[in-house]
N, C-alpha and C. Protein backbone atom coordinates (compact mmCIF):
# COMPACT_ATOMS: atom_id res chain seq x y z
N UNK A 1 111.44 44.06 200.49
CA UNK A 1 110.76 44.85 199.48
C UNK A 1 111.12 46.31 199.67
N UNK A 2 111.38 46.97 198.49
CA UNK A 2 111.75 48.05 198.79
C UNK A 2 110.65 49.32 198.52
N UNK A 3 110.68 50.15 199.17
CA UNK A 3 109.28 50.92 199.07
C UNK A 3 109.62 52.24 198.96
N UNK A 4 108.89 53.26 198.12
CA UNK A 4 109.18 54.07 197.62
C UNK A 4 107.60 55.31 198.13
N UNK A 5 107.83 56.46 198.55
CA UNK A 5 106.85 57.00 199.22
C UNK A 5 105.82 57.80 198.49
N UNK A 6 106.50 57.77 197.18
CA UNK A 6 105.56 58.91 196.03
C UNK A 6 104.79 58.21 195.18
N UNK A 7 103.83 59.05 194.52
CA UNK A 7 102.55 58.24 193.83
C UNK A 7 103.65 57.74 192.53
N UNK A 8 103.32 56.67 192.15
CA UNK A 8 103.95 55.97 190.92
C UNK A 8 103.17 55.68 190.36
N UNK A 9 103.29 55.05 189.01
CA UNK A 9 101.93 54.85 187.77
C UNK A 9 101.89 53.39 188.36
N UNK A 10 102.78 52.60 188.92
CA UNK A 10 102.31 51.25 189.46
C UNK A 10 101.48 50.88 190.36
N UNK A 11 101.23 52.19 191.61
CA UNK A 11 100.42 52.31 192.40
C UNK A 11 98.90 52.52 192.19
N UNK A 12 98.85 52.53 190.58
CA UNK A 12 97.55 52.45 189.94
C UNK A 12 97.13 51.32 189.14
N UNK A 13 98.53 50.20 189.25
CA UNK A 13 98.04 48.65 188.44
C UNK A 13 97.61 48.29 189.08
N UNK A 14 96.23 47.48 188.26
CA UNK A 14 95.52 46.52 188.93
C UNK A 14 95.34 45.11 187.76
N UNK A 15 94.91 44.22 188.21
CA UNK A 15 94.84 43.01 187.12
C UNK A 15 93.17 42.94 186.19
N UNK A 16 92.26 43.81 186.79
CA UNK A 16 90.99 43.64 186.73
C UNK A 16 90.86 44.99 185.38
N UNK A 17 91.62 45.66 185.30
CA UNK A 17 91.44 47.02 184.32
C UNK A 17 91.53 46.08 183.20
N UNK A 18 90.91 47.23 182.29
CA UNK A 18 90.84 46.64 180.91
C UNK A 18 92.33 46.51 180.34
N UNK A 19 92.92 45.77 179.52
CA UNK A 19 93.47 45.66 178.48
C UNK A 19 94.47 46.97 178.02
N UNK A 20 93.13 47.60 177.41
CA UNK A 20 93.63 49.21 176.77
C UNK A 20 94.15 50.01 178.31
N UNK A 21 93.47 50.26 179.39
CA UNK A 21 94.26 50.75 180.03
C UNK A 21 95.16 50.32 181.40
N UNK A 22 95.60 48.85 180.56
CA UNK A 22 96.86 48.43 181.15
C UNK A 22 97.66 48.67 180.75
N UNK A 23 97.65 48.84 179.25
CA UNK A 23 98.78 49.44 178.27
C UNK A 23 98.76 50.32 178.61
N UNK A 24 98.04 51.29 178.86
CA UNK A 24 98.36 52.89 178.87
C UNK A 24 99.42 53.01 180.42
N UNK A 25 99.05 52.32 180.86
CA UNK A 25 99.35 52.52 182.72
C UNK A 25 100.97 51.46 182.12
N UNK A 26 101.12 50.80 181.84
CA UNK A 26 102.45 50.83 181.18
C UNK A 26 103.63 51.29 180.33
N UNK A 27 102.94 52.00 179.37
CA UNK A 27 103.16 53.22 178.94
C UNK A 27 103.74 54.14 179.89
N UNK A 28 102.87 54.72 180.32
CA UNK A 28 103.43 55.74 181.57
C UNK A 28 104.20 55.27 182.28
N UNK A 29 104.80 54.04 182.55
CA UNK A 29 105.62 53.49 183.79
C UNK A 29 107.01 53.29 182.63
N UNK A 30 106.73 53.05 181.13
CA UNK A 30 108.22 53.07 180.72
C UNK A 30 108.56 54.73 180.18
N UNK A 31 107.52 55.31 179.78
CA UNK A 31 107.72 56.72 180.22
C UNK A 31 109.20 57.32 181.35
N UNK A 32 108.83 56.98 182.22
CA UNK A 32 109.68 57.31 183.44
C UNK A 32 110.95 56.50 183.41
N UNK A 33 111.06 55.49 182.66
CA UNK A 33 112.73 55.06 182.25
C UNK A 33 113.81 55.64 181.10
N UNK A 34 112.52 55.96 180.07
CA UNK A 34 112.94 56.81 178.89
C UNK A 34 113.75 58.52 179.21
N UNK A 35 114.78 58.25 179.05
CA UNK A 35 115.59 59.45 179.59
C UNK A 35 116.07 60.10 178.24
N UNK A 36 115.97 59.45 177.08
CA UNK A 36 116.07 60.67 175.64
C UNK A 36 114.91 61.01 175.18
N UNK A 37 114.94 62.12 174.18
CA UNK A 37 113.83 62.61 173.45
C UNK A 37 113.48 61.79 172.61
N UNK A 38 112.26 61.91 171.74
CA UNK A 38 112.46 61.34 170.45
C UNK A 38 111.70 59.86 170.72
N UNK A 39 110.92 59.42 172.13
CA UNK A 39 110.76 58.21 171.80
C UNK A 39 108.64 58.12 171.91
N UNK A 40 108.49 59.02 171.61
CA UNK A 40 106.59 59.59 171.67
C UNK A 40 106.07 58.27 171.25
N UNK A 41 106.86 57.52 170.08
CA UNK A 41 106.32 56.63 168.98
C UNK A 41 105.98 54.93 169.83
N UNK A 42 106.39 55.05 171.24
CA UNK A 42 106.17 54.09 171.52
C UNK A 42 104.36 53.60 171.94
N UNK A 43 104.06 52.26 171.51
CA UNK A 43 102.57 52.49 171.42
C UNK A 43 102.02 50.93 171.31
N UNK A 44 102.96 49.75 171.43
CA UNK A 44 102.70 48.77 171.68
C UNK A 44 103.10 47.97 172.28
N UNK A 45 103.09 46.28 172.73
CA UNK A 45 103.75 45.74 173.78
C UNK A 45 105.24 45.00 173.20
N UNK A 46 105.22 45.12 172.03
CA UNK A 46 106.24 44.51 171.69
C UNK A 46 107.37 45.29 171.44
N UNK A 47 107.11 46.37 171.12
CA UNK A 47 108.00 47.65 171.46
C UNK A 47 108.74 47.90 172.47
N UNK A 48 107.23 48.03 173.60
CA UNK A 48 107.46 48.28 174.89
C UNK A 48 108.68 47.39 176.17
N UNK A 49 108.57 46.22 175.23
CA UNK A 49 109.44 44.86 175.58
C UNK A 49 111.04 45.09 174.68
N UNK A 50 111.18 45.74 173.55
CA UNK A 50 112.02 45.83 173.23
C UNK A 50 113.39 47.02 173.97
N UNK A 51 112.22 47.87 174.17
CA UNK A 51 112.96 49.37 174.85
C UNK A 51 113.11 49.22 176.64
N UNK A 52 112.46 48.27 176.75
CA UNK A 52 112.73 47.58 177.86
C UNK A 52 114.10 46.87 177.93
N UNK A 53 113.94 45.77 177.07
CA UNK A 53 115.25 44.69 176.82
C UNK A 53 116.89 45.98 176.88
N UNK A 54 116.64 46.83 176.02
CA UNK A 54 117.77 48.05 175.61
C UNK A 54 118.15 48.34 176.92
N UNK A 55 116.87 48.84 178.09
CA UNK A 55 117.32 49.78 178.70
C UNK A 55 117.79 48.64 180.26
N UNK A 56 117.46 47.71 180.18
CA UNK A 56 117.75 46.78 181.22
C UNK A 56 119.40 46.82 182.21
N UNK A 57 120.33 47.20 180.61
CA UNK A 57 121.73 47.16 181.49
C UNK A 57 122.45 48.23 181.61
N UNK A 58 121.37 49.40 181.56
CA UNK A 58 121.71 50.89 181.70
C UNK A 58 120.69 51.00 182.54
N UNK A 59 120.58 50.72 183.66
CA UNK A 59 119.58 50.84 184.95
C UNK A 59 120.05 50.98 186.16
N UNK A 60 120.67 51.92 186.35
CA UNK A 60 122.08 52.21 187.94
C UNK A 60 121.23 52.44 189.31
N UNK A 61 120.00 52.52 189.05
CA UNK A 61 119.33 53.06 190.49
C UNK A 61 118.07 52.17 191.01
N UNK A 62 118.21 51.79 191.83
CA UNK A 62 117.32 50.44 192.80
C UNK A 62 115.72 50.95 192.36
N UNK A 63 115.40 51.61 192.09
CA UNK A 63 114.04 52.12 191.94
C UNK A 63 113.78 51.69 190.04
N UNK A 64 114.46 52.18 189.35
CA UNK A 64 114.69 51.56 188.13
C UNK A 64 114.65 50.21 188.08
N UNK A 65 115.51 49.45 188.48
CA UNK A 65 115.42 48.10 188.38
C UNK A 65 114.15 47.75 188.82
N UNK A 66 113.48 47.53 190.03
CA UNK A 66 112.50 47.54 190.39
C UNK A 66 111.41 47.80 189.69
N UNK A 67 111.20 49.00 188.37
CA UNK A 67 110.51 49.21 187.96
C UNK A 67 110.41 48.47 186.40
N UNK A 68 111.06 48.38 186.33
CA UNK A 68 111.68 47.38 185.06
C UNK A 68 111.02 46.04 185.25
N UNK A 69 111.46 45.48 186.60
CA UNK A 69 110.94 44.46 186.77
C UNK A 69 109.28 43.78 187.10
N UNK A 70 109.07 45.26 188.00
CA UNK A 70 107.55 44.89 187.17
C UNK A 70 107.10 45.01 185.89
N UNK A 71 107.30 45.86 185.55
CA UNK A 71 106.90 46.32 184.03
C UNK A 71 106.97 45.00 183.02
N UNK A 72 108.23 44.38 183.38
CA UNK A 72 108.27 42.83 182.59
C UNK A 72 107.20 42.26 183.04
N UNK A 73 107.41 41.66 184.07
CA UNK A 73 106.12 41.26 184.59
C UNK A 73 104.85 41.53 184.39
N UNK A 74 104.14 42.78 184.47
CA UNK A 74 103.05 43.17 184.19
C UNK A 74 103.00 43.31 182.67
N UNK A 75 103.69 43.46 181.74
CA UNK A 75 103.56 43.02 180.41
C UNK A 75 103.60 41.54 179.85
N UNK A 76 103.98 40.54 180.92
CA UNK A 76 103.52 39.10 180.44
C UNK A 76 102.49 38.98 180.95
N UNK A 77 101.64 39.72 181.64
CA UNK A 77 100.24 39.34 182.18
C UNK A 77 99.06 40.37 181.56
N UNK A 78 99.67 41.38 180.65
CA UNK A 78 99.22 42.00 179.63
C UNK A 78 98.70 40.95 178.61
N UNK A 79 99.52 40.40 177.92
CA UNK A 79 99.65 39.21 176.69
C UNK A 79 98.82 38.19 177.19
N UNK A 80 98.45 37.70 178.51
CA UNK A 80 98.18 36.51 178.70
C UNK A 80 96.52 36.92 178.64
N UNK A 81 96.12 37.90 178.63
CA UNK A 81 94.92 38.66 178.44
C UNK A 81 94.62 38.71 176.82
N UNK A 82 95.15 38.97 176.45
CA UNK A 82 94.98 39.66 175.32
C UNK A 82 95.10 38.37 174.26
């Protein structure tokens, strides 16, 4: 497992938060992959899964991937809630 020493928005998922601010706490975690302007408009999970899917094979740095991969993850356990 690879471990990273700074506060991350993942270091604030939990499975027990509501709904609304699992999205948000996902949000903020694809936040930090989004490297152009222009993408404010993102605001749901199916989106969030799409700009995901895009950014999957433009991901060069072990911390990225990693974060990606939860983020998938924690967005199928978003849905399974909801």
């Amino acid at each position: 497992m690879t471990v990273f020493d700074d506060y991350e928005p993942e270091d604030a998922w939990h499975p027990d938060d509501l709904p609304s601010e699992q999205v948000r706490n996902l949000l903020a975690r694809l936040a930090l992959l989004i490297t152009s302007d222009g993408m404010d408009f993102i605001s749901d999970l199916d989106l969030i899964e799409d700009v995901l899917a895009r950014l999957r094979p433009l991901r060069p740095l072990p911390r990225d991937v990693l974060r990606a991969d939860d983020l998938a993850a924690d967005i199928a356990f978003v849905r399974g809630r909801l």
